[in-house]
PDB file of N, CA and C in Angstrom:
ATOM      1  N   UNK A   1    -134.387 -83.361 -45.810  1.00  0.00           N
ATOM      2  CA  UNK A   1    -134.401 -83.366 -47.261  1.00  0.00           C
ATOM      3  C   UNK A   1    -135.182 -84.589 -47.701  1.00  0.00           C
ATOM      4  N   UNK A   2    -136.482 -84.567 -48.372  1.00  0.00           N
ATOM      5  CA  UNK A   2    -137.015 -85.497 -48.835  1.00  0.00           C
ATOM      6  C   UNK A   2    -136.522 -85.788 -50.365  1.00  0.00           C
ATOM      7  N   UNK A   3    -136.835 -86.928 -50.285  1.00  0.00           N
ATOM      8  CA  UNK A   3    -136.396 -87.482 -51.566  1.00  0.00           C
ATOM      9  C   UNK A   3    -137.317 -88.482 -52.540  1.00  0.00           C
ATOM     10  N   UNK A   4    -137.942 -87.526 -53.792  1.00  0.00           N
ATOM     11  CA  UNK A   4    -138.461 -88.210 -54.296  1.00  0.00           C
ATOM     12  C   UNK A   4    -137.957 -89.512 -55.696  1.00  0.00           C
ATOM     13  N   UNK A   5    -138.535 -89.835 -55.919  1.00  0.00           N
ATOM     14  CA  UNK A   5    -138.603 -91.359 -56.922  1.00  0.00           C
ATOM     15  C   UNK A   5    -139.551 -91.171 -57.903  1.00  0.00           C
ATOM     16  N   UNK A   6    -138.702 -91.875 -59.511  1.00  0.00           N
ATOM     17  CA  UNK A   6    -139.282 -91.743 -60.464  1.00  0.00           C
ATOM     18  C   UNK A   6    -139.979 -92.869 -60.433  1.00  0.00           C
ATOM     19  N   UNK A   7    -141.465 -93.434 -61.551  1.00  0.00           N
ATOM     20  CA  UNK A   7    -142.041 -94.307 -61.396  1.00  0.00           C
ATOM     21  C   UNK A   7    -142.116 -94.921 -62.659  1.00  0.00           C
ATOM     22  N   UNK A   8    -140.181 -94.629 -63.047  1.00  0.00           N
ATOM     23  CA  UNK A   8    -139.829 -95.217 -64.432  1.00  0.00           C
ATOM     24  C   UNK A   8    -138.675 -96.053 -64.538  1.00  0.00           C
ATOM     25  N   UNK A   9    -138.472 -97.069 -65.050  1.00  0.00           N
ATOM     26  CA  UNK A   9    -137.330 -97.757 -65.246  1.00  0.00           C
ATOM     27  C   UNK A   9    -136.748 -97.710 -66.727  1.00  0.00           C
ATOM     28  N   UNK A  10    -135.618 -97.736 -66.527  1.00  0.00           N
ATOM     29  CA  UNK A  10    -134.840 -98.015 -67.525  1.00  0.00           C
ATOM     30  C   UNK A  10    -133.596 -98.750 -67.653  1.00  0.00           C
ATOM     31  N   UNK A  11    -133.204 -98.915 -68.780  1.00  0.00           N
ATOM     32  CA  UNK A  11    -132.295 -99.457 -69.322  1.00  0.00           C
ATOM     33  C   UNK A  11    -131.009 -98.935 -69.854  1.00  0.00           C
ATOM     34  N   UNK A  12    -129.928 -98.998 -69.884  1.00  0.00           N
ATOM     35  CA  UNK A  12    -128.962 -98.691 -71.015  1.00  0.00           C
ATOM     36  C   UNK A  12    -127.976 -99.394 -71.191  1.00  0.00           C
ATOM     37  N   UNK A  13    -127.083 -99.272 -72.107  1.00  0.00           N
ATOM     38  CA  UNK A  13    -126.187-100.524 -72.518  1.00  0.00           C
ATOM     39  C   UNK A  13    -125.245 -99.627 -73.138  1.00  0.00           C
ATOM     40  N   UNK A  14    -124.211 -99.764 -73.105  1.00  0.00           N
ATOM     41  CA  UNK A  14    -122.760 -99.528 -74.210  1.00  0.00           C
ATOM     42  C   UNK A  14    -121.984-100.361 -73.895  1.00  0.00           C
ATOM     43  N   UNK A  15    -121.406-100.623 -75.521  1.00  0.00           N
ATOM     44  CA  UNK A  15    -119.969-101.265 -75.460  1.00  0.00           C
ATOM     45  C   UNK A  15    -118.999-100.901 -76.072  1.00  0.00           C
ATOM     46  N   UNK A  16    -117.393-100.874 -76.117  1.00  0.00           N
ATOM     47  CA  UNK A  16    -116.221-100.336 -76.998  1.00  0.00           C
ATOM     48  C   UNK A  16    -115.181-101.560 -77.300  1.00  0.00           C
ATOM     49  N   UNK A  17    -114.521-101.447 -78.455  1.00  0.00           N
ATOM     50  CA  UNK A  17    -113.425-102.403 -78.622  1.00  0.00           C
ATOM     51  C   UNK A  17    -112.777-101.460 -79.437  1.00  0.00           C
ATOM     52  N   UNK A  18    -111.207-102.227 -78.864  1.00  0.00           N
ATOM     53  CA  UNK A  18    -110.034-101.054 -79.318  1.00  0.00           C
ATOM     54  C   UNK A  18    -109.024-102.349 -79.766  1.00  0.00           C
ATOM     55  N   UNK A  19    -108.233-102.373 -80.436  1.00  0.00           N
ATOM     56  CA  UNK A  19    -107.451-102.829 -80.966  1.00  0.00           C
ATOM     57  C   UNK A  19    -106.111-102.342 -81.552  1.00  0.00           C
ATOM     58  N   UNK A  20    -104.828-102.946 -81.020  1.00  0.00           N
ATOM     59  CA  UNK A  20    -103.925-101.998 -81.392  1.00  0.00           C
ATOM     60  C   UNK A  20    -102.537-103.450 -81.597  1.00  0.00           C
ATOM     61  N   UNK A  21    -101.680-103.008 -82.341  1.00  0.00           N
ATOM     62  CA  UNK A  21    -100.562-103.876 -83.019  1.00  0.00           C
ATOM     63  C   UNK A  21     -99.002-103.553 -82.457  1.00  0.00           C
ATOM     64  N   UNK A  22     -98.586-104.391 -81.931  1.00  0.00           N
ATOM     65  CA  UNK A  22     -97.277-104.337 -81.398  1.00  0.00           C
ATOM     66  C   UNK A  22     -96.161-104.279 -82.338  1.00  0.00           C
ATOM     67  N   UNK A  23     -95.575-102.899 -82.544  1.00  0.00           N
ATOM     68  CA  UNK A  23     -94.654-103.095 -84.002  1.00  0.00           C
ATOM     69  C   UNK A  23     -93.767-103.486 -83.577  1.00  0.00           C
ATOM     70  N   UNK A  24     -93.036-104.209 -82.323  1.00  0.00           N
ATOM     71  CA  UNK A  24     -91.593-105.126 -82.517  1.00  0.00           C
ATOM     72  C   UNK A  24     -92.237-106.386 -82.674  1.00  0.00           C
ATOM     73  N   UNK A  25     -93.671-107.134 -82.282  1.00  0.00           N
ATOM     74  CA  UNK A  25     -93.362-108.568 -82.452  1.00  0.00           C
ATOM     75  C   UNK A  25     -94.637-108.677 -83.446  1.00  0.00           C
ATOM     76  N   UNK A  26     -95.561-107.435 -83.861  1.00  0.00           N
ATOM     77  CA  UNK A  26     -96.493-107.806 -84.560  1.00  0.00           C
ATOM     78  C   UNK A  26     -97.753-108.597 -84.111  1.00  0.00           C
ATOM     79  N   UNK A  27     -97.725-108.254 -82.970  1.00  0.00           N
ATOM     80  CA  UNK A  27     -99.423-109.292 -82.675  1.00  0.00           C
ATOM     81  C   UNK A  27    -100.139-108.069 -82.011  1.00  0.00           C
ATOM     82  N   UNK A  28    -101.499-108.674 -82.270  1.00  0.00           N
ATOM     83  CA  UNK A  28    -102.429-107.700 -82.219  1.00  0.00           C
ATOM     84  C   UNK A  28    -102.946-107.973 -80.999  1.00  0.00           C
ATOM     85  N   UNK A  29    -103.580-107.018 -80.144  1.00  0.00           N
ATOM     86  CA  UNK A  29    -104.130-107.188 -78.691  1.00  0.00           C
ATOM     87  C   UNK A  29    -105.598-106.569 -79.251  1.00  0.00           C
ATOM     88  N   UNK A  30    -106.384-107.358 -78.950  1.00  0.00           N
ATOM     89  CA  UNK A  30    -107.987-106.865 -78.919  1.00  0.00           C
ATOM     90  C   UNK A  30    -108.699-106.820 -77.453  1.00  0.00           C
ATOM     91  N   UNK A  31    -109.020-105.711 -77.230  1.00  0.00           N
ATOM     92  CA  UNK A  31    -109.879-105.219 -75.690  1.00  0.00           C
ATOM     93  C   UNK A  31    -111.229-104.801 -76.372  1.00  0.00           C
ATOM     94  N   UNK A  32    -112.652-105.828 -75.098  1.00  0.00           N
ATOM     95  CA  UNK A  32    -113.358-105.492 -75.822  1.00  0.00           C
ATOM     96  C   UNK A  32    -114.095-105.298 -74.001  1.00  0.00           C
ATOM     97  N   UNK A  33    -115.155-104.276 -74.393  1.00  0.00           N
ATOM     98  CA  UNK A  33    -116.479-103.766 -72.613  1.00  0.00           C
ATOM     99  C   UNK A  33    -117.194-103.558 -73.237  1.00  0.00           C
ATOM    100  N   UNK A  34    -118.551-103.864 -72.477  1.00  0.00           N
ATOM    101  CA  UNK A  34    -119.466-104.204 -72.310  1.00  0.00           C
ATOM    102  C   UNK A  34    -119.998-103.818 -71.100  1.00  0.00           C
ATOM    103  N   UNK A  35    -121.212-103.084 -70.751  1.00  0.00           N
ATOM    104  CA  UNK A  35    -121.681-102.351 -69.778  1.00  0.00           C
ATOM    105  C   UNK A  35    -122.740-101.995 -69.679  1.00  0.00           C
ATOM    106  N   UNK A  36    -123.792-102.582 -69.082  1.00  0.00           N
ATOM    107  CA  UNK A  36    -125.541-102.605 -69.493  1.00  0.00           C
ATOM    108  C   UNK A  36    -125.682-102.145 -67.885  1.00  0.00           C
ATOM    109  N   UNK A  37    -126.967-101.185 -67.468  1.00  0.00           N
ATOM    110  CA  UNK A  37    -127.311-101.256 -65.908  1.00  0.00           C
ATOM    111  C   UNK A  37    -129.026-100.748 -66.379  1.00  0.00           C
ATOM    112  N   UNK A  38    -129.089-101.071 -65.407  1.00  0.00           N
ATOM    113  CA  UNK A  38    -131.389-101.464 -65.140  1.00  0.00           C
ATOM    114  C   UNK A  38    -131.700-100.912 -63.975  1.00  0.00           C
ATOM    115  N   UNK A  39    -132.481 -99.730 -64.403  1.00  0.00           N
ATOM    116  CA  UNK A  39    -133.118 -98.651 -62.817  1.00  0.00           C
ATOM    117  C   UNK A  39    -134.054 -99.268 -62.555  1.00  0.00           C
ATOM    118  N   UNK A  40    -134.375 -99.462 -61.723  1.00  0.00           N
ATOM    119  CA  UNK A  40    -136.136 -99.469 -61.279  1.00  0.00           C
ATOM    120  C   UNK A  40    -136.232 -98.815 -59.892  1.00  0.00           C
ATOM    121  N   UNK A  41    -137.167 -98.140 -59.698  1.00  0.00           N
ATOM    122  CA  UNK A  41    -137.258 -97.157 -59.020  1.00  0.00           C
ATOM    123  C   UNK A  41    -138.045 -98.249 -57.404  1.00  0.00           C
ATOM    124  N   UNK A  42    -138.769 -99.154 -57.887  1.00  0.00           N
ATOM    125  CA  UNK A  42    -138.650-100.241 -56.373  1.00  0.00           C
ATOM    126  C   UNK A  42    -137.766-101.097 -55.955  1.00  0.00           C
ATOM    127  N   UNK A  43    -136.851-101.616 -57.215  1.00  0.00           N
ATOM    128  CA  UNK A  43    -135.550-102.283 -57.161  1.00  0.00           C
ATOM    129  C   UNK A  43    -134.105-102.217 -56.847  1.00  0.00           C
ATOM    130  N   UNK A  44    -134.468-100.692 -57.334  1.00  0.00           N
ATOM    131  CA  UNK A  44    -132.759-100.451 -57.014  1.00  0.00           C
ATOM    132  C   UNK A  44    -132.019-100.342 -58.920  1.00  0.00           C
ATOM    133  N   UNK A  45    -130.745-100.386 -58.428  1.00  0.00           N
ATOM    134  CA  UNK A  45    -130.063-100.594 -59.669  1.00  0.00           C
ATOM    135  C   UNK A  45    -128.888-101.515 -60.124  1.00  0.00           C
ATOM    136  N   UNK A  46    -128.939-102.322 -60.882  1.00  0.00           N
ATOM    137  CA  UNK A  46    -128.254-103.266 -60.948  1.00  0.00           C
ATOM    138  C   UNK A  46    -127.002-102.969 -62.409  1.00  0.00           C
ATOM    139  N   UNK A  47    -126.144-102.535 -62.080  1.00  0.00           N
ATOM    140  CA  UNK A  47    -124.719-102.614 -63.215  1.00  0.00           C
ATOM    141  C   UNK A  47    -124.203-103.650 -63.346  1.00  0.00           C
ATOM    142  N   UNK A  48    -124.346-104.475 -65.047  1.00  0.00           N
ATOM    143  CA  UNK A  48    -123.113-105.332 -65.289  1.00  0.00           C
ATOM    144  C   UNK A  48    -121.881-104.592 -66.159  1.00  0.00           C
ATOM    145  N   UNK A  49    -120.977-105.325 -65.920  1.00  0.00           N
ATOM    146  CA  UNK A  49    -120.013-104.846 -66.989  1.00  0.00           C
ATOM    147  C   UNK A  49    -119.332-106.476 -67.112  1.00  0.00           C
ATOM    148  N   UNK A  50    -118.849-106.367 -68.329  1.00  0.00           N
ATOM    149  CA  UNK A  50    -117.350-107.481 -68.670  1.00  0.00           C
ATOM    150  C   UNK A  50    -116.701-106.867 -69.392  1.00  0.00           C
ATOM    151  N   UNK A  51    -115.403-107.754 -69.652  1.00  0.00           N
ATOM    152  CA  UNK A  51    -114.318-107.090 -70.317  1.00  0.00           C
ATOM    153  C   UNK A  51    -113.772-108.431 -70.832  1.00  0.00           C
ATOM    154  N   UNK A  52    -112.881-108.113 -71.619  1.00  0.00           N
ATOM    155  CA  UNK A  52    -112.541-109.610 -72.534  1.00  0.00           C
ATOM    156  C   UNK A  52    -111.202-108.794 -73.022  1.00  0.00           C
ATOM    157  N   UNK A  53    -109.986-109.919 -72.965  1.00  0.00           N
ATOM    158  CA  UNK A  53    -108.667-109.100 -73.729  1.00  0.00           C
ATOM    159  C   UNK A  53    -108.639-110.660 -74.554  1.00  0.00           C
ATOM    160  N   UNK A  54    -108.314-110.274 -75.949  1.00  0.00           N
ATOM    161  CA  UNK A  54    -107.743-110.975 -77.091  1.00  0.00           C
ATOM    162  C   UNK A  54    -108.811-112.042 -76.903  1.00  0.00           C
ATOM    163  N   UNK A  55    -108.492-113.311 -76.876  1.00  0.00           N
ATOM    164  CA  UNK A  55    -110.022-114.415 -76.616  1.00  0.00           C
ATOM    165  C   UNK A  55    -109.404-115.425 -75.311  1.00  0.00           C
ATOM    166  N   UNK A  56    -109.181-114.654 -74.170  1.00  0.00           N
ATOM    167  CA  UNK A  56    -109.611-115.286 -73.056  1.00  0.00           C
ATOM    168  C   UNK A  56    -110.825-114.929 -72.340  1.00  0.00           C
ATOM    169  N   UNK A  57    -110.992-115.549 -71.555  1.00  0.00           N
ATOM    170  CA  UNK A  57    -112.011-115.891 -70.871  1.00  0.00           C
ATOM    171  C   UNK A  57    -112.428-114.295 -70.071  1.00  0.00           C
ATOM    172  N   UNK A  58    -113.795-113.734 -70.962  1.00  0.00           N
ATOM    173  CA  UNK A  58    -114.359-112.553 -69.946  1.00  0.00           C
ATOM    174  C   UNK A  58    -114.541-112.483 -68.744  1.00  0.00           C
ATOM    175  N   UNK A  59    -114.049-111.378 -67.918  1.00  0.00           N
ATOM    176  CA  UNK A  59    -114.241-111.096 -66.585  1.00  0.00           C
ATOM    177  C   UNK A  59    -115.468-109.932 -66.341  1.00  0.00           C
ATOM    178  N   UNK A  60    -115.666-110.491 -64.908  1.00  0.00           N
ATOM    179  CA  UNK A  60    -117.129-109.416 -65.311  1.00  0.00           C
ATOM    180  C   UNK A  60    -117.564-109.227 -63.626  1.00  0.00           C
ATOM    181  N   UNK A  61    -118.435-108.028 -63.788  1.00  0.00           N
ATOM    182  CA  UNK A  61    -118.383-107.791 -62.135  1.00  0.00           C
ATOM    183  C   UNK A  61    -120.746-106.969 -62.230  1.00  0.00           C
ATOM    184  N   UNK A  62    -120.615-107.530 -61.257  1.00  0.00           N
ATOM    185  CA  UNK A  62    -122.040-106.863 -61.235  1.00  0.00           C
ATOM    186  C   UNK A  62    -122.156-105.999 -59.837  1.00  0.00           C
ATOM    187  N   UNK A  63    -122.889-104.703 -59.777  1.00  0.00           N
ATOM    188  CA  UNK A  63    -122.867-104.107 -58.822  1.00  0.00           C
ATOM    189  C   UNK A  63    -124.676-103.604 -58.385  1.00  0.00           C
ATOM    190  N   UNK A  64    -124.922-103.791 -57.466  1.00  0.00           N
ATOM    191  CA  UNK A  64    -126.891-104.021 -57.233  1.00  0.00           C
ATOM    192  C   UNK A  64    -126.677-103.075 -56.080  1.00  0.00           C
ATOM    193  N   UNK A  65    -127.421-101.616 -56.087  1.00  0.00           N
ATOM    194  CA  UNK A  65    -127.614-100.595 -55.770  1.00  0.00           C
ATOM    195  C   UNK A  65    -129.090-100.929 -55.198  1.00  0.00           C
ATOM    196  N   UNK A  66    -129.605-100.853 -53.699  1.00  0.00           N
ATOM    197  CA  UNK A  66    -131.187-100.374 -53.538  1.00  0.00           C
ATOM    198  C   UNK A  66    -131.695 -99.370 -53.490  1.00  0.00           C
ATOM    199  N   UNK A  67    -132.837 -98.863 -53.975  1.00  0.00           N
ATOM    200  CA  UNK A  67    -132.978 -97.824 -53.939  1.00  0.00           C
ATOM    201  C   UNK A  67    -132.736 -96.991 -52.789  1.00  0.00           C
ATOM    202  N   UNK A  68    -132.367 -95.741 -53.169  1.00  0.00           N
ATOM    203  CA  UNK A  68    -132.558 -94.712 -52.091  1.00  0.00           C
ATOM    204  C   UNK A  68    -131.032 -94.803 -51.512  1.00  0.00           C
ATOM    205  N   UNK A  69    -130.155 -95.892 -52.086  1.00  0.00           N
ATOM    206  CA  UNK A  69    -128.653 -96.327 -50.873  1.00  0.00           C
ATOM    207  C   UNK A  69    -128.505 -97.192 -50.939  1.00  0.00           C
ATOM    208  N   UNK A  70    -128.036 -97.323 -49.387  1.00  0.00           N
ATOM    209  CA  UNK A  70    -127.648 -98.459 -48.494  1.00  0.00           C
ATOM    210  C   UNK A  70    -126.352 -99.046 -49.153  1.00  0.00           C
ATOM    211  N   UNK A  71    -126.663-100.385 -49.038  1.00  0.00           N
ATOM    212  CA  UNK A  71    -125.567-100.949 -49.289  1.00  0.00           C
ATOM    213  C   UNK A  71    -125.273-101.425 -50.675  1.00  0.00           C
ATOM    214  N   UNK A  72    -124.210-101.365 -51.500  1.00  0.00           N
ATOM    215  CA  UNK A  72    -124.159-101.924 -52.439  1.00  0.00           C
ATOM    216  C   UNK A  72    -123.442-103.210 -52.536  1.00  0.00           C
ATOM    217  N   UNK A  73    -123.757-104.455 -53.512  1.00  0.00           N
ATOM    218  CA  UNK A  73    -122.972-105.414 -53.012  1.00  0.00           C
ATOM    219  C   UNK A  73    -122.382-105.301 -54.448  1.00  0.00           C
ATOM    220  N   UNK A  74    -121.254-106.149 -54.741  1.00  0.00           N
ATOM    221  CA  UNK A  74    -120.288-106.287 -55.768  1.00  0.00           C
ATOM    222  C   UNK A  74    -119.939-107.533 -56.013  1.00  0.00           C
ATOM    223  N   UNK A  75    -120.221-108.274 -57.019  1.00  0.00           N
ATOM    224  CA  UNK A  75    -119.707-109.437 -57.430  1.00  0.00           C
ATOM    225  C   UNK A  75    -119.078-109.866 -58.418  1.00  0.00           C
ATOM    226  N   UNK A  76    -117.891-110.278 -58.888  1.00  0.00           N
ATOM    227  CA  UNK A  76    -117.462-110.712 -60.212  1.00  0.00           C
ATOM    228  C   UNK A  76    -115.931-110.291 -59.597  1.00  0.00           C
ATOM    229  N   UNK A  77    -115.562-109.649 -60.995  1.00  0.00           N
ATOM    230  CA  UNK A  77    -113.752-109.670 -60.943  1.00  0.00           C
ATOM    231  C   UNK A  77    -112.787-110.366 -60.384  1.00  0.00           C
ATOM    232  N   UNK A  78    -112.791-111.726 -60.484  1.00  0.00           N
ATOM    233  CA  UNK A  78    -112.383-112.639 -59.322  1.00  0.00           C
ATOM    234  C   UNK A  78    -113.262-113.495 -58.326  1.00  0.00           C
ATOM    235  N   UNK A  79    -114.109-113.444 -58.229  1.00  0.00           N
ATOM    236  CA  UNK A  79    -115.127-113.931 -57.639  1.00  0.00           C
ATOM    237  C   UNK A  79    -115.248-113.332 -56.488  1.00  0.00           C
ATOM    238  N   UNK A  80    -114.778-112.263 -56.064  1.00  0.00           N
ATOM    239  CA  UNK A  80    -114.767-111.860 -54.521  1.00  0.00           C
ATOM    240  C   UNK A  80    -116.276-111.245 -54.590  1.00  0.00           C
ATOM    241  N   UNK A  81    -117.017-110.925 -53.092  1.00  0.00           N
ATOM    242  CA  UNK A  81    -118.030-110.496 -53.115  1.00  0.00           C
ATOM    243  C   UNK A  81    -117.754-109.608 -51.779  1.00  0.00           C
ATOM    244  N   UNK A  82    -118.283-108.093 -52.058  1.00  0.00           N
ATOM    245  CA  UNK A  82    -117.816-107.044 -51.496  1.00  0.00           C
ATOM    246  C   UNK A  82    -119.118-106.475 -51.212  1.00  0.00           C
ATOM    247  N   UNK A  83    -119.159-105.357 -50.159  1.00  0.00           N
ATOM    248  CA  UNK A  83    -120.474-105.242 -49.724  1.00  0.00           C
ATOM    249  C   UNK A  83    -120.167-103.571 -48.936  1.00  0.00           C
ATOM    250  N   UNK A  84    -120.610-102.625 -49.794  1.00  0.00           N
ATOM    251  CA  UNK A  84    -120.179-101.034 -49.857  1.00  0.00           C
ATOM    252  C   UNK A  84    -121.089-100.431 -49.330  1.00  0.00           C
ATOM    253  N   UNK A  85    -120.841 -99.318 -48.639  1.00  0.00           N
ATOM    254  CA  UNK A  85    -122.345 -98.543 -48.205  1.00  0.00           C
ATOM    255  C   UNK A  85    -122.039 -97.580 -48.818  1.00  0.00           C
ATOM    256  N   UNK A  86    -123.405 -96.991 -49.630  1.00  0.00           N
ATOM    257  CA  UNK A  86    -123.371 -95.609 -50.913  1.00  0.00           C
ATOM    258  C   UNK A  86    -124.549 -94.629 -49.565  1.00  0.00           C
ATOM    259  N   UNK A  87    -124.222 -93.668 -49.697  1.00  0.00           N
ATOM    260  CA  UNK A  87    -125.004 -93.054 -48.819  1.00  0.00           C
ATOM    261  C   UNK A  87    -125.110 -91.245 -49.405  1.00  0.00           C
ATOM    262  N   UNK A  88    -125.903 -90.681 -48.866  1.00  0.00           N
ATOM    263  CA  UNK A  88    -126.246 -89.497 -49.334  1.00  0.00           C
ATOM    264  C   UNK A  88    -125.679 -88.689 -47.961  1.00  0.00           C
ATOM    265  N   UNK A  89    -124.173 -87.592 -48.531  1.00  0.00           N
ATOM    266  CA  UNK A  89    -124.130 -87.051 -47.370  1.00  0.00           C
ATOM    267  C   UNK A  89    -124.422 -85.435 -47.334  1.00  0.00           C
ATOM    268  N   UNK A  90    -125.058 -85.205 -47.912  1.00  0.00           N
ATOM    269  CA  UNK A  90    -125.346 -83.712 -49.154  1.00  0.00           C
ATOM    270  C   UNK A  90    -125.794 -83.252 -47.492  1.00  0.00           C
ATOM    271  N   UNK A  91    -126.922 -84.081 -46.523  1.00  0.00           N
ATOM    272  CA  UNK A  91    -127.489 -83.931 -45.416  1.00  0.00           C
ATOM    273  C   UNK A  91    -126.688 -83.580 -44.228  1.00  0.00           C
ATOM    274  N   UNK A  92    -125.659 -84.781 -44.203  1.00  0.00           N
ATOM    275  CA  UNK A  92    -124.900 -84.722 -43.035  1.00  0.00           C
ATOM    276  C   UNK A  92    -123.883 -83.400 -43.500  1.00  0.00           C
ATOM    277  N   UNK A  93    -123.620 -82.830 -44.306  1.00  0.00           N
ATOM    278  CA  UNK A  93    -122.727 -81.959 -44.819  1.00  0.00           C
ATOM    279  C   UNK A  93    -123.516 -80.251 -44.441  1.00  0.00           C
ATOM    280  N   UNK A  94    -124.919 -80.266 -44.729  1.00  0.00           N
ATOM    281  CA  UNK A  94    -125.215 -78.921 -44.633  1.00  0.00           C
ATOM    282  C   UNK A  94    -125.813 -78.915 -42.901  1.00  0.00           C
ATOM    283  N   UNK A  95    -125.634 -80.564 -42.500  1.00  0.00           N
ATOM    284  CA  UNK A  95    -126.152 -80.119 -40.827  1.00  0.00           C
ATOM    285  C   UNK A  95    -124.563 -79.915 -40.218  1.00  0.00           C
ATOM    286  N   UNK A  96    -123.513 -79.995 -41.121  1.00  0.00           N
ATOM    287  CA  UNK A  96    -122.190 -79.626 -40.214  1.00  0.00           C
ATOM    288  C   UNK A  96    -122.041 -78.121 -40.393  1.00  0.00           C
ATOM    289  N   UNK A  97    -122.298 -77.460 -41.432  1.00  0.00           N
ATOM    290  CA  UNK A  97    -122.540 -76.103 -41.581  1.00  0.00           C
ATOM    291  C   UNK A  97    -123.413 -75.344 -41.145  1.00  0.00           C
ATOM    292  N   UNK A  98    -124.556 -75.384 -40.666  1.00  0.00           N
ATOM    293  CA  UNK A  98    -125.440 -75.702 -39.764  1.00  0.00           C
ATOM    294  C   UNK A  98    -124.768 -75.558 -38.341  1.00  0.00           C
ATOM    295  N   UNK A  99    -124.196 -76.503 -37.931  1.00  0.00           N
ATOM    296  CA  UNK A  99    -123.371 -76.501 -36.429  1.00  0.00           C
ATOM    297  C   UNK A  99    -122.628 -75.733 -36.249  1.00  0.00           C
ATOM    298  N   UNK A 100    -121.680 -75.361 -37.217  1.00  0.00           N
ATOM    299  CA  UNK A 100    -120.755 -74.701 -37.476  1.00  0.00           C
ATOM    300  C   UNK A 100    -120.930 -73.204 -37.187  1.00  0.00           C
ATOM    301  N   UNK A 101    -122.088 -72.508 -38.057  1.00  0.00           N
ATOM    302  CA  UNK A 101    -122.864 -71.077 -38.047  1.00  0.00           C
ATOM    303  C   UNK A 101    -123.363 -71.710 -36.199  1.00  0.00           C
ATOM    304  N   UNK A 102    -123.640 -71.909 -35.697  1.00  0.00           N
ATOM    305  CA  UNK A 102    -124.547 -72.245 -34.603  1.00  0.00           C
ATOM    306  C   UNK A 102    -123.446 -72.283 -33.748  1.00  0.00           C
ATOM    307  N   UNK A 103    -122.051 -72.770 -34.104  1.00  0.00           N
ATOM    308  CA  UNK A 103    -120.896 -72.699 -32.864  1.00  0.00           C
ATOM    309  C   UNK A 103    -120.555 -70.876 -32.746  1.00  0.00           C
ATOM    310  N   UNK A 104    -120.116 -70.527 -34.340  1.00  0.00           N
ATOM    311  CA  UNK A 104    -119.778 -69.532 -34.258  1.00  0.00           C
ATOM    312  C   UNK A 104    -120.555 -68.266 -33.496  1.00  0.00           C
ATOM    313  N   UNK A 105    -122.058 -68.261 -34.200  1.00  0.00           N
ATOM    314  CA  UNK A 105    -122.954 -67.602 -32.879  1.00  0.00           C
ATOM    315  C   UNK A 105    -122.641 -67.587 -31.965  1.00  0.00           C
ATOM    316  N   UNK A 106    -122.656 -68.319 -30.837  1.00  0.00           N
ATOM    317  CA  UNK A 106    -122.247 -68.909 -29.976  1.00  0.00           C
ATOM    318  C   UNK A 106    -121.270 -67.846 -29.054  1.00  0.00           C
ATOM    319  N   UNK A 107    -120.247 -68.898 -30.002  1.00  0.00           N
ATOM    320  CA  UNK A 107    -118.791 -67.778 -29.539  1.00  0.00           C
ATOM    321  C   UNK A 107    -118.868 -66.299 -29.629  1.00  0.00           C
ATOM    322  N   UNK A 108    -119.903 -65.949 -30.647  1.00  0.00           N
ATOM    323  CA  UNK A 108    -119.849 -63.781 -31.103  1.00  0.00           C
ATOM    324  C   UNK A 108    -120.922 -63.358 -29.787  1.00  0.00           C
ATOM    325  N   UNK A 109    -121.625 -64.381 -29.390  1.00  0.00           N
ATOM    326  CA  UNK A 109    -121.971 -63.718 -28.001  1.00  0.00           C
ATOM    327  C   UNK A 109    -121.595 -63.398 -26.569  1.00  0.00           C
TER     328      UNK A 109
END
């Protein structure tokens, strides 16, 4: 399965804030995200997000995708730094079906 690439980048961004009031003590909790990510088709893809409750200090995590896979790394939410493999198994999935028809043959002979 080849896989082609656009020779476009982009951008997008959203954010939401919700706000809601505690009717036994009356204080208000404000939640606010924030969530921007950047394609580039030689770069890879890079997701930020933060999050902010009432006015402490935003937490925020970034996630950097290379193209085509591999590994993704993860940084923020705590400072930990995590390191994921994203992989395409669409391949390994139709060569098990594939094996599968090819066992069963097999056996009907």
């Amino acid at each position: 399965m080849s896989q082609s690439y656009s020779k476009t980048s982009y951008t997008s961004y959203s954010s939401s804030s919700t706000s809601s009031i505690d009717p036994n003590s009356h204080t208000t909790t404000t939640q606010r995200y924030a969530e921007e990510s950047y394609t580039d088709p030689t770069m890879g893809t890079t997701t930020r997000r933060a999050a902010q409750t009432n006015n402490e200090p935003p937490v925020s995590q970034t996630v950097s995708v290379p193209p085509g896979g591999g590994r993704a790394t993860i940084t923020g939410y705590g400072g930990q730094e995590a390191t994921r493999r994203i992989e395409d198994v669409s391949e390994r999935d139709e060569q098990a079906a594939r094996d599968r028809d090819y066992e069963e043959k097999i056996e009907d002979e």
